[in-house]
Protein backbone atom coordinates (compact mmCIF):
# COMPACT_ATOMS: atom_id res chain seq x y z
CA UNK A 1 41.15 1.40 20.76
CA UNK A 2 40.00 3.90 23.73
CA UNK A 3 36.92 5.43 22.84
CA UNK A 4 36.34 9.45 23.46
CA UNK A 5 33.72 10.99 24.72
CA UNK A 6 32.81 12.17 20.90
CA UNK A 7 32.92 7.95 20.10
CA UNK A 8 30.18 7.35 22.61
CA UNK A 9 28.13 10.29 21.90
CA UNK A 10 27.96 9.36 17.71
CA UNK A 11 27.29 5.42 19.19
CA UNK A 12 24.37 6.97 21.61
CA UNK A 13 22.71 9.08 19.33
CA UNK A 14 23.05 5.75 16.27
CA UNK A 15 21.00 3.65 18.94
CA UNK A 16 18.44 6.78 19.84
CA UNK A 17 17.89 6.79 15.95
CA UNK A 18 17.26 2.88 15.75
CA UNK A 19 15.09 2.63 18.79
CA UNK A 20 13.07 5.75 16.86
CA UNK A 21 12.79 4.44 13.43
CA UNK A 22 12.85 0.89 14.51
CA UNK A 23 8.77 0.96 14.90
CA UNK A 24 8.21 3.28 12.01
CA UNK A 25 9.96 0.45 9.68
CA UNK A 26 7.84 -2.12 11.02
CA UNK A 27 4.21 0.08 10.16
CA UNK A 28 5.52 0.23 6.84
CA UNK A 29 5.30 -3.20 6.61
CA UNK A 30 2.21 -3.97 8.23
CA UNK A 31 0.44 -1.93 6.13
CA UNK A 32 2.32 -3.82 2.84
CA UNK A 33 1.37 -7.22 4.13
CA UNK A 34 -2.65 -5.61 5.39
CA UNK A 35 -3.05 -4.42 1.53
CA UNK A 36 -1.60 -7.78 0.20
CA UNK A 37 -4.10 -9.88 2.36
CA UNK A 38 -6.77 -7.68 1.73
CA UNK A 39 -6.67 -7.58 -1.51
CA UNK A 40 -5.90 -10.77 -2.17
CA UNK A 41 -2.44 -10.42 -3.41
CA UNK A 42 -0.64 -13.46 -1.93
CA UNK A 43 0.78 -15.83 -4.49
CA UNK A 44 -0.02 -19.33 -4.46
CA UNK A 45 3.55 -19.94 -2.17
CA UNK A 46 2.22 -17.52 0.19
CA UNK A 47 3.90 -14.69 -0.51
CA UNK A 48 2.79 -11.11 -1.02
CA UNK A 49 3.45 -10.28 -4.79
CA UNK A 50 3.29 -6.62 -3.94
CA UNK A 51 6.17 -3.61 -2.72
CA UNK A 52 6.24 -0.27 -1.16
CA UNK A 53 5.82 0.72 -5.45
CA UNK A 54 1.96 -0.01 -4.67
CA UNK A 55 1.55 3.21 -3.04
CA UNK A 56 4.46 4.90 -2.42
CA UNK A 57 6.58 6.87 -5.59
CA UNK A 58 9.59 5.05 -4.59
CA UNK A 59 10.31 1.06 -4.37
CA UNK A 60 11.67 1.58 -1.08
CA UNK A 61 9.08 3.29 0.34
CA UNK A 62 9.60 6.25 2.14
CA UNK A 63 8.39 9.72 1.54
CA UNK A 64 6.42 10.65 -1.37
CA UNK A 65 3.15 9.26 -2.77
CA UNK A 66 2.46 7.71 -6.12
CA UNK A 67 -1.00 8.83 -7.30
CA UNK A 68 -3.43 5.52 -5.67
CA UNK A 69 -1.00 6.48 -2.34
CA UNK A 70 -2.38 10.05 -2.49
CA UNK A 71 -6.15 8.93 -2.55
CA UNK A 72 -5.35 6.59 0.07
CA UNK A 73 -3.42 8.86 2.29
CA UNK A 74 -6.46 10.99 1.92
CA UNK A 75 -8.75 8.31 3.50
CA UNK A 76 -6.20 7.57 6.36
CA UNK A 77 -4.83 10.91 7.45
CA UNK A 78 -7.72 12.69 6.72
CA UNK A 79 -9.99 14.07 9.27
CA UNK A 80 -12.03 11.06 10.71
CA UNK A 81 -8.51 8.79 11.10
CA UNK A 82 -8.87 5.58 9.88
CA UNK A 83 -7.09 2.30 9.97
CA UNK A 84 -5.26 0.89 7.59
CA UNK A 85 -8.11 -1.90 6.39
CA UNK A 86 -10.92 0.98 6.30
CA UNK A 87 -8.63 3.45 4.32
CA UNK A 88 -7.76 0.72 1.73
CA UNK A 89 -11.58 -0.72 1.29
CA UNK A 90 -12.77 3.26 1.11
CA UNK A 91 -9.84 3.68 -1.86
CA UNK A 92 -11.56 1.20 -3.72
CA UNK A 93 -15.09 2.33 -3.16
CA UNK A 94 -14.67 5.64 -4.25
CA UNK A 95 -14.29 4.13 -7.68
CA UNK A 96 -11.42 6.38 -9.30
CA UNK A 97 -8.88 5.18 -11.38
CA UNK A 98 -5.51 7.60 -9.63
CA UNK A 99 -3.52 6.86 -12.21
CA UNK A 100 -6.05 7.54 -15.65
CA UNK A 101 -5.28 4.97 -17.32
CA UNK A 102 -8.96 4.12 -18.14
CA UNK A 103 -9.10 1.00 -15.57
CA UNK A 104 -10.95 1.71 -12.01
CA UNK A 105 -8.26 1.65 -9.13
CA UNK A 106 -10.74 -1.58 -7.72
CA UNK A 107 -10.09 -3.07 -11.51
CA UNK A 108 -6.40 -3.22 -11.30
CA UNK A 109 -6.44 -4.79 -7.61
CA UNK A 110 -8.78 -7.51 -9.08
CA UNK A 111 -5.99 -7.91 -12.33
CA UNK A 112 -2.99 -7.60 -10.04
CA UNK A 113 -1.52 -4.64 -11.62
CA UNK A 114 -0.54 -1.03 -9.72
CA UNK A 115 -2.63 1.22 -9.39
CA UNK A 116 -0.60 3.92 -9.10
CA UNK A 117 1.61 3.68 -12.38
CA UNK A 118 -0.56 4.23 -15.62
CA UNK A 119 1.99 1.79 -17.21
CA UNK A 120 1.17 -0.53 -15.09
CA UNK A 121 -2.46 -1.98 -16.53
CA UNK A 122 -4.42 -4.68 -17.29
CA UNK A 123 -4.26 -7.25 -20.01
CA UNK A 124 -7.70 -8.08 -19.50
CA UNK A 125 -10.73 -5.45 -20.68
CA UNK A 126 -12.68 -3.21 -18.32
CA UNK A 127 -15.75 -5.19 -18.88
CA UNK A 128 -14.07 -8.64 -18.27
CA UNK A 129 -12.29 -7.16 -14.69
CA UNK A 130 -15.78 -6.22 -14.20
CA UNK A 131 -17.10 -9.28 -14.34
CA UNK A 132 -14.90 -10.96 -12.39
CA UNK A 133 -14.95 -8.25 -9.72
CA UNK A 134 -18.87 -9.00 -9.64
CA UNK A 135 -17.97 -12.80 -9.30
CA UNK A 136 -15.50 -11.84 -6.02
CA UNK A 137 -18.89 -10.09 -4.60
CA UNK A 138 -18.41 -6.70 -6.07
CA UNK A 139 -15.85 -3.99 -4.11
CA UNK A 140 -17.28 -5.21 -0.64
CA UNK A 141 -14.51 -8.24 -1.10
CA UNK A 142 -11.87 -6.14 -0.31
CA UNK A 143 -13.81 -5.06 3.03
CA UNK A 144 -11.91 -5.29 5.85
CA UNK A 145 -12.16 -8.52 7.74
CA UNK A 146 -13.49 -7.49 11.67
């Protein structure tokens, strides 16, 4: 097959686009795998037992925010640009539950659930994820790591 000019143009511009988006994929999951270690979300195998679904309104990631991505996009875009580690330990310590479903965005970290998706909650009660939240050393155990 000879290729036309048309060909090598579409090819050029495909491998423009991947060079692009190629580092913008990887952030995404940096910040995945920096939420899963700090907050303590790695499964006994080693493996992260959360998605793009923590934050973002799709599983895939992407545009568009669930509510917990909101407050946390707020703390990371916002004026004083933060990392990724300081904009996920201030989430927590501004003590609001983004999804009102009663449990504290810090409570569903500490019972594994999203906090994001007010279906998503706890099987355990407020005052028991409180306790072991104190046990963990209180919100400052989800501080970033220098």
């Amino acid at each position: 097959m000879k290729f036309k000019p048309a060909h090598l143009l579409g090819l050029g511009s495909l491998a423009v686009a991947a060079l692009l988006l190629a580092p913008y994929a990887s952030a995404k999951n940096s910040y995945r795998i920096a939420a899963q270690a700090q907050f303590k979300l790695i499964s006994a195998d080693g493996k992260g037992e959360i998605g793009c679904i923590y934050c973002h309104a799709s599983p895939t990631g992407g545009r568009g925010w669930n509510k917990f991505g909101q407050e946390l996009s707020g703390f990371y875009f916002g004026d004083a640009k933060r990392n990724i580690g300081d904009a996920l330990y201030l989430t927590l310590k501004a003590d609001k539950d983004a999804d009102g479903d009663k449990y504290p965005d810090v409570l569903e970290v500490v019972a594994k659930t999203l906090p994001g998706d007010a279906t998503s909650k706890p099987t355990k009660t407020v005052a028991v994820l409180e306790a072991e939240l104190k046990a963990l050393g209180g919100v400052d155990a989800f501080k970033p790591k220098p």
